[in-house]
PDB file of N, CA and C in Angstrom:
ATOM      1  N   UNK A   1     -12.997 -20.660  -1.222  1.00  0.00           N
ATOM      2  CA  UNK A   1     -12.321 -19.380  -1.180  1.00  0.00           C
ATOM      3  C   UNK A   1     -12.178 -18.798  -2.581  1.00  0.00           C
ATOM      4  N   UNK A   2     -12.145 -19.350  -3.846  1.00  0.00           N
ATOM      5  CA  UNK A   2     -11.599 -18.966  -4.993  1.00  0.00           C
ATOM      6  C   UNK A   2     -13.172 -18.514  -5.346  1.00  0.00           C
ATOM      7  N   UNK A   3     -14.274 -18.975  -5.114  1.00  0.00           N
ATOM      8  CA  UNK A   3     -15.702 -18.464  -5.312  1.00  0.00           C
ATOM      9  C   UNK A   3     -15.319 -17.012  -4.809  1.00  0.00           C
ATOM     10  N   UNK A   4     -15.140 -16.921  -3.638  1.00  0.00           N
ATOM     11  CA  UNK A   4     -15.287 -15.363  -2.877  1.00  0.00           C
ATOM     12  C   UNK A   4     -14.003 -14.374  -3.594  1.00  0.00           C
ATOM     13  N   UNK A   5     -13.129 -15.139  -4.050  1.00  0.00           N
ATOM     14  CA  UNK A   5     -12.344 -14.279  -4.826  1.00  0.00           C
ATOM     15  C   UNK A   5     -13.264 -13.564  -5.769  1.00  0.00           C
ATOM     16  N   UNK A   6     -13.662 -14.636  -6.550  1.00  0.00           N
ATOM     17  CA  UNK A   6     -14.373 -13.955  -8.085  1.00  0.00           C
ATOM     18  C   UNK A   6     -15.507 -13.454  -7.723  1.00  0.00           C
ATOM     19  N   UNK A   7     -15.853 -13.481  -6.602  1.00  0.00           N
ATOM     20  CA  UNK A   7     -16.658 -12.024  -6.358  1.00  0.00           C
ATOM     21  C   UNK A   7     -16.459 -10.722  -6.098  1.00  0.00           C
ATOM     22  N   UNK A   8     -15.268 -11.089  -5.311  1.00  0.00           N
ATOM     23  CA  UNK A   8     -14.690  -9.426  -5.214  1.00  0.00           C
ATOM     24  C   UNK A   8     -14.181  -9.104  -6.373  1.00  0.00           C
ATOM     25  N   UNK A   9     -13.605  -9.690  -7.596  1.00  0.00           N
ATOM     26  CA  UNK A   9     -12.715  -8.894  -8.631  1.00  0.00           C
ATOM     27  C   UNK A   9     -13.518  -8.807  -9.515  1.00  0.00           C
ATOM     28  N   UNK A  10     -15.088  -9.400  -9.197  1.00  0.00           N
ATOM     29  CA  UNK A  10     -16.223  -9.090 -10.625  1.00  0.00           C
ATOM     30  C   UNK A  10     -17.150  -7.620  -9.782  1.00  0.00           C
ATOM     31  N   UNK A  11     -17.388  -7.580  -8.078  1.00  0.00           N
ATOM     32  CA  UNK A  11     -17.463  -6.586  -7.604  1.00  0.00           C
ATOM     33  C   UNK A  11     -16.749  -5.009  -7.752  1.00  0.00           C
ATOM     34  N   UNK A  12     -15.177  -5.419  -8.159  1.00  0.00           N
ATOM     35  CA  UNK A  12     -14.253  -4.209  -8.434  1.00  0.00           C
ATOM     36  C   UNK A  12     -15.066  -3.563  -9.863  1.00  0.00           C
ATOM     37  N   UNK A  13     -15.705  -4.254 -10.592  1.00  0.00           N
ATOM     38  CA  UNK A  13     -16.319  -3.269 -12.201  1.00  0.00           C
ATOM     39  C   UNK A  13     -17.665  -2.653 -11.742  1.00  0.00           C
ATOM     40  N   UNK A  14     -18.350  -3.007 -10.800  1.00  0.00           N
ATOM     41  CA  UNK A  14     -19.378  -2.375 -10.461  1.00  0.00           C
ATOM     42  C   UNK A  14     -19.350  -1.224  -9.623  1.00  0.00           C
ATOM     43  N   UNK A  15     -19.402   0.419 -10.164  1.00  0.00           N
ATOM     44  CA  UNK A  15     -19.981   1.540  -9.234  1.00  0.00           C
ATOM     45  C   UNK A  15     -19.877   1.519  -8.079  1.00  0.00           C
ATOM     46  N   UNK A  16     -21.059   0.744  -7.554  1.00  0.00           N
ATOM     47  CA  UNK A  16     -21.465   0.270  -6.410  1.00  0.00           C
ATOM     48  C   UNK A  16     -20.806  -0.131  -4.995  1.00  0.00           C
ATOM     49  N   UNK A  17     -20.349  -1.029  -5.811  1.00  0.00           N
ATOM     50  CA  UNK A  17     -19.561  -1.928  -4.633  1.00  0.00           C
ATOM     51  C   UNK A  17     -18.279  -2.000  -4.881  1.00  0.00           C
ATOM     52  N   UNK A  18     -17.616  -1.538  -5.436  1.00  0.00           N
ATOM     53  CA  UNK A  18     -16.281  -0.935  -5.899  1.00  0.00           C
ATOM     54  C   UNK A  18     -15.301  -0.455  -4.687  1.00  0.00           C
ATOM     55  N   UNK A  19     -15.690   0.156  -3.827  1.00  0.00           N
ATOM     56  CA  UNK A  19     -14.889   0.887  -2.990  1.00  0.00           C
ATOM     57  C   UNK A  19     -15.146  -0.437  -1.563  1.00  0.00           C
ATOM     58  N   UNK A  20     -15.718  -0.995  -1.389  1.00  0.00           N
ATOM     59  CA  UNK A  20     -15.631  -2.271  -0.758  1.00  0.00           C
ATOM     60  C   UNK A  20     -15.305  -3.414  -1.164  1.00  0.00           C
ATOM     61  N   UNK A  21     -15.062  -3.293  -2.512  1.00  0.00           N
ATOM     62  CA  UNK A  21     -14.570  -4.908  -2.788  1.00  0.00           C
ATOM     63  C   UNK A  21     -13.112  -4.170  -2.508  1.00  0.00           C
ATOM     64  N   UNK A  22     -12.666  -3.020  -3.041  1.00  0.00           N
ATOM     65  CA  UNK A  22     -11.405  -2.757  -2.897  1.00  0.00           C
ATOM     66  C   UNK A  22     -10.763  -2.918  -1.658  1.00  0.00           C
ATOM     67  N   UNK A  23     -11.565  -2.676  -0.370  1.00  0.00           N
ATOM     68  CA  UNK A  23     -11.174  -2.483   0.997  1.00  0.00           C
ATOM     69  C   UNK A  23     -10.910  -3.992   1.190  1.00  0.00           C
ATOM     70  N   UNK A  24     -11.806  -4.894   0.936  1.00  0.00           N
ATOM     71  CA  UNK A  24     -11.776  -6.344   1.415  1.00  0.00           C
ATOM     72  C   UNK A  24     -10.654  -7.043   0.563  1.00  0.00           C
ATOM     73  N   UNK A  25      -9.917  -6.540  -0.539  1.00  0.00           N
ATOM     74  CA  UNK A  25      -9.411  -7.479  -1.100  1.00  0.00           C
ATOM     75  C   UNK A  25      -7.923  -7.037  -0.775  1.00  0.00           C
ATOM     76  N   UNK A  26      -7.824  -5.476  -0.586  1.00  0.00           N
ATOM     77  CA  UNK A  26      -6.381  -5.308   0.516  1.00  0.00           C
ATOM     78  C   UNK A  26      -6.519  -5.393   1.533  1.00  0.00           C
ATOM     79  N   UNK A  27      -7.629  -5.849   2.302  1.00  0.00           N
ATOM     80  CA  UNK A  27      -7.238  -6.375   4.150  1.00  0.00           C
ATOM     81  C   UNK A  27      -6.765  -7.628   3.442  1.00  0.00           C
ATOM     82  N   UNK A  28      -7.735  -8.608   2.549  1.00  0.00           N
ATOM     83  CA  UNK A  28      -7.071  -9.382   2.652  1.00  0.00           C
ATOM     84  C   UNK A  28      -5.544 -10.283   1.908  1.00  0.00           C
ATOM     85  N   UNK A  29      -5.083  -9.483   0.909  1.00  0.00           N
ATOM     86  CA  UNK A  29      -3.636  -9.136   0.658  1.00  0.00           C
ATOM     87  C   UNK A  29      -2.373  -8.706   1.984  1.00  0.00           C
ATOM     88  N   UNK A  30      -3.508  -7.929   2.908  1.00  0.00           N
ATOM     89  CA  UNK A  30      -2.367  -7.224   3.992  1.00  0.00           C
ATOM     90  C   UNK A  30      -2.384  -9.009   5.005  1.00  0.00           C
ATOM     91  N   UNK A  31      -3.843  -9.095   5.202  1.00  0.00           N
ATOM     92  CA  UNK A  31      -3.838 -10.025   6.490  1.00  0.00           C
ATOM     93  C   UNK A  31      -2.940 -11.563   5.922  1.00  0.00           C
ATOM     94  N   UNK A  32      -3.166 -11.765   4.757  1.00  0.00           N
ATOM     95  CA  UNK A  32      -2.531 -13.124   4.496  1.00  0.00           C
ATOM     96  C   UNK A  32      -1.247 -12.792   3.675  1.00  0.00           C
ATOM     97  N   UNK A  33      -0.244 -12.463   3.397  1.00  0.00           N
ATOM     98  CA  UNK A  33       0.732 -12.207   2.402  1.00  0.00           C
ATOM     99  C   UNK A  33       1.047 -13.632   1.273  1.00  0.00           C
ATOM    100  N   UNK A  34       1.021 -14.414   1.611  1.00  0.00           N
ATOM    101  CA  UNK A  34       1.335 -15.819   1.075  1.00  0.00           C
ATOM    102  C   UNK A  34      -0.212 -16.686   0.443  1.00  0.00           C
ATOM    103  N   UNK A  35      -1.554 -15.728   0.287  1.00  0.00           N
ATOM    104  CA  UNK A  35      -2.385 -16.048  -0.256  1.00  0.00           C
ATOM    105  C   UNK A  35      -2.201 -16.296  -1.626  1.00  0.00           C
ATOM    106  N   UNK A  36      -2.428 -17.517  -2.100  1.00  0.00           N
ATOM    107  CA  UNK A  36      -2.743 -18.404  -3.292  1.00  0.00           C
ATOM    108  C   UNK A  36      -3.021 -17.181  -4.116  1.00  0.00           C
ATOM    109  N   UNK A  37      -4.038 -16.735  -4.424  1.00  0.00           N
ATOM    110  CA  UNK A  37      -4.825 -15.761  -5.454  1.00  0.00           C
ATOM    111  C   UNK A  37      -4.042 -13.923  -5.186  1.00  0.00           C
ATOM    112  N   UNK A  38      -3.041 -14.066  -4.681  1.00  0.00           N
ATOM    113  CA  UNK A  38      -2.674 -12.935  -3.985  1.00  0.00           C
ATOM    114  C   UNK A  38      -2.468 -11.797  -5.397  1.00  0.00           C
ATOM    115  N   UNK A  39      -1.089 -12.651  -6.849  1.00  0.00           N
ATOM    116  CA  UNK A  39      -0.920 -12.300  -7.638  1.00  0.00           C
ATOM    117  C   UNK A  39      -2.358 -11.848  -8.819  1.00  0.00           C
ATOM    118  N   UNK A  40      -3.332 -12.512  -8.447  1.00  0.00           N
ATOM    119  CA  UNK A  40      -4.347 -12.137  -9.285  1.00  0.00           C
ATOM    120  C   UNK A  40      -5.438 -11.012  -8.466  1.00  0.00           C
ATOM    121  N   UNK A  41      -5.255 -10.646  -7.116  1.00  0.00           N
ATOM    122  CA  UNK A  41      -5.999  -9.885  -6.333  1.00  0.00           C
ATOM    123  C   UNK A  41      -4.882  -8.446  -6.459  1.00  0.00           C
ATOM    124  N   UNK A  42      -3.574  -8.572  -6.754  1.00  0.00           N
ATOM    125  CA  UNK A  42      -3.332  -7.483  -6.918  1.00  0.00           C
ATOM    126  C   UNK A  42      -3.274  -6.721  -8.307  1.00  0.00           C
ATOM    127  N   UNK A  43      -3.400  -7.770  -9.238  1.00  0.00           N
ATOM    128  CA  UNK A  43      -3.489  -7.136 -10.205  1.00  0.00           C
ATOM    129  C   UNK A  43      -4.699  -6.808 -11.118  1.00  0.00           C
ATOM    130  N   UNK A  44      -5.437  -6.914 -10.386  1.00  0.00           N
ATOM    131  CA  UNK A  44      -7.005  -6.037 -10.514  1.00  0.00           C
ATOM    132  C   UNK A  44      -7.273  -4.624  -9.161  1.00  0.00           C
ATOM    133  N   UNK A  45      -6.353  -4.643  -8.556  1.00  0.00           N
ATOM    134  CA  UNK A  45      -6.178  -3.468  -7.581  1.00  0.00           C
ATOM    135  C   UNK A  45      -5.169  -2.157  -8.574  1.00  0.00           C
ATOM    136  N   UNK A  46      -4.359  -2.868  -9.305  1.00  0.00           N
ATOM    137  CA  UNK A  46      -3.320  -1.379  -9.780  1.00  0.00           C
ATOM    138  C   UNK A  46      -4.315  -0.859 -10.272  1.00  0.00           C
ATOM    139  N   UNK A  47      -5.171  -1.302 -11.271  1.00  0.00           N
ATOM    140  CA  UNK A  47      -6.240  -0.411 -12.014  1.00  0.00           C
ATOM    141  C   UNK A  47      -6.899   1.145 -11.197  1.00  0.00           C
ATOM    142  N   UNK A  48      -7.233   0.385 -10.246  1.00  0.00           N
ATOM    143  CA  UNK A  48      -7.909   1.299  -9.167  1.00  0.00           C
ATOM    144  C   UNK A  48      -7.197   2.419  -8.500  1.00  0.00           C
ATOM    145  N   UNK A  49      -5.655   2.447  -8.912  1.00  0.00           N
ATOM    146  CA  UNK A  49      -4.860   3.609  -8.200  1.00  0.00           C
ATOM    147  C   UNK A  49      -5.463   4.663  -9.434  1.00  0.00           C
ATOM    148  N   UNK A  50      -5.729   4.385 -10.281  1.00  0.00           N
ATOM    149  CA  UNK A  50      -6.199   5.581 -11.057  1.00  0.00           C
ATOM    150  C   UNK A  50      -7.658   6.087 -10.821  1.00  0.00           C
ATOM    151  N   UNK A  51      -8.706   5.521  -9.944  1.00  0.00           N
ATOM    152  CA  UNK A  51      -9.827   5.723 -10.177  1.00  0.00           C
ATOM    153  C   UNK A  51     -10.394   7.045  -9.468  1.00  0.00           C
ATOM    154  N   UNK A  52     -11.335   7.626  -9.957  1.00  0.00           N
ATOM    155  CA  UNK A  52     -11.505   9.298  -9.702  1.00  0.00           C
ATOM    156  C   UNK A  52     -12.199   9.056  -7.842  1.00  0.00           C
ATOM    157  N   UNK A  53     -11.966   7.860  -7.520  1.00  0.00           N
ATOM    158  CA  UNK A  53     -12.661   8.250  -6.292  1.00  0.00           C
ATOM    159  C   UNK A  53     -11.841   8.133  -5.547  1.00  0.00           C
ATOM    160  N   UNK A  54     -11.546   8.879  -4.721  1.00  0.00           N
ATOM    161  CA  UNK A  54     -10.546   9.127  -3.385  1.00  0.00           C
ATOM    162  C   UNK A  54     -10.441   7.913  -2.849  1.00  0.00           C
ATOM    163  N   UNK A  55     -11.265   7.657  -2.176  1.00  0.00           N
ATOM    164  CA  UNK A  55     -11.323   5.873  -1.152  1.00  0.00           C
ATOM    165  C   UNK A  55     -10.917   4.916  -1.943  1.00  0.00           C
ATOM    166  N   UNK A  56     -10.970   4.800  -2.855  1.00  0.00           N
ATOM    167  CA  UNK A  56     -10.374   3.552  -3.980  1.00  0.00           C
ATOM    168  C   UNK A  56      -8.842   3.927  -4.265  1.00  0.00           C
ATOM    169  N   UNK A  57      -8.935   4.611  -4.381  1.00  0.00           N
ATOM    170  CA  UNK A  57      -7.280   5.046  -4.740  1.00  0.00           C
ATOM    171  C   UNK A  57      -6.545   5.136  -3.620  1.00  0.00           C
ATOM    172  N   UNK A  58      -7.026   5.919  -2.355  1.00  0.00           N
ATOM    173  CA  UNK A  58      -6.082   5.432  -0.909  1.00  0.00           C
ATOM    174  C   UNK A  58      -5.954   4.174  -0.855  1.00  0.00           C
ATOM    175  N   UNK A  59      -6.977   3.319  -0.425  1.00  0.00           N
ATOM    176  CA  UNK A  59      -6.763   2.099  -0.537  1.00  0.00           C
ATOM    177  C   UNK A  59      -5.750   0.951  -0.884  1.00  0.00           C
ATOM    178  N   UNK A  60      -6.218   1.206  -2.388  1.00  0.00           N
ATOM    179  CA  UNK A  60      -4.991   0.417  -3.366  1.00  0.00           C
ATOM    180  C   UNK A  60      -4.228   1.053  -3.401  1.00  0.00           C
ATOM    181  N   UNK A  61      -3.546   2.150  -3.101  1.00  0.00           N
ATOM    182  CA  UNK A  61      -2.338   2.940  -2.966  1.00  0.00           C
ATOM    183  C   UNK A  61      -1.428   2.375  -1.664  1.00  0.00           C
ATOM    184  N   UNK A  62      -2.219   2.548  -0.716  1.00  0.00           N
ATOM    185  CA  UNK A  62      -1.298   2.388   0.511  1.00  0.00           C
ATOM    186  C   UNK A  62      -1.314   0.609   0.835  1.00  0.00           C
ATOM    187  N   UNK A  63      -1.931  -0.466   0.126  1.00  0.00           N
ATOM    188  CA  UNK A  63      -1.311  -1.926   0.205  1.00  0.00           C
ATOM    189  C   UNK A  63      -0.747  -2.126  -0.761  1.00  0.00           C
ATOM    190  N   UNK A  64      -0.605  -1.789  -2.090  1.00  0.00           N
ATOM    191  CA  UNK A  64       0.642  -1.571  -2.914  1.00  0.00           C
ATOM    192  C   UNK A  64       1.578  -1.068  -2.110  1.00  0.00           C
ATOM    193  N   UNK A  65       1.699   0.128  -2.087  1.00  0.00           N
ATOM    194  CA  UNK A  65       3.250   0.677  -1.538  1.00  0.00           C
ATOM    195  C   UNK A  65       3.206  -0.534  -0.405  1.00  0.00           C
ATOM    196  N   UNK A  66       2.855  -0.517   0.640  1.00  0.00           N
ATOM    197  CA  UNK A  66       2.953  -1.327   1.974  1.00  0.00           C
ATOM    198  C   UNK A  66       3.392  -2.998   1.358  1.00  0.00           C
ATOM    199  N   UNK A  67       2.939  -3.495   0.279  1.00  0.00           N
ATOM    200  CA  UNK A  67       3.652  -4.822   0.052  1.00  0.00           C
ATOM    201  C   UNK A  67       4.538  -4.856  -0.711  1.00  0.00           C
ATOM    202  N   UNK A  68       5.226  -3.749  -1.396  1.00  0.00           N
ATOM    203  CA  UNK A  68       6.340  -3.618  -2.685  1.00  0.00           C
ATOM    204  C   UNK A  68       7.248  -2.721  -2.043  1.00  0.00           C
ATOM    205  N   UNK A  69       7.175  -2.788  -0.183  1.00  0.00           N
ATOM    206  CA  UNK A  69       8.825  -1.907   0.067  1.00  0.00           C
ATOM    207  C   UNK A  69       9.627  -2.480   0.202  1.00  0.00           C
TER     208      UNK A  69
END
């Protein structure tokens, strides 16, 4: 599991695949709350509330707010 982590948070710097690593790494923040890597999966997500693309920023916007009420 910690392999598939460091793919999604080396996926979050790439263009590309950016707006899907983002989706997969808040389902899986939402689906597990008590995930091991949880503190290091969210803090490569705040970055992304700033990013110029709409879908990245809903995203990490609404499982932030949704796990910090």
């Amino acid at each position: 599991m910690q392999k598939y982590v460091q793919i999604l948070i080396k996926s979050l710097k790439s263009d590309i695949q950016k707006k899907t690593a983002a989706r997969c790494i808040s389902g899986l923040v939402e689906a597990i709350p008590h995930f091991n890597f949880r503190d290091s999966l969210m803090s490569n997500l705040i970055p992304l509330m700033d990013s110029p693309d709409s879908d990245c920023r809903f995203a990490t916007a609404t499982i932030i707010f949704t796990e910090y009420e």
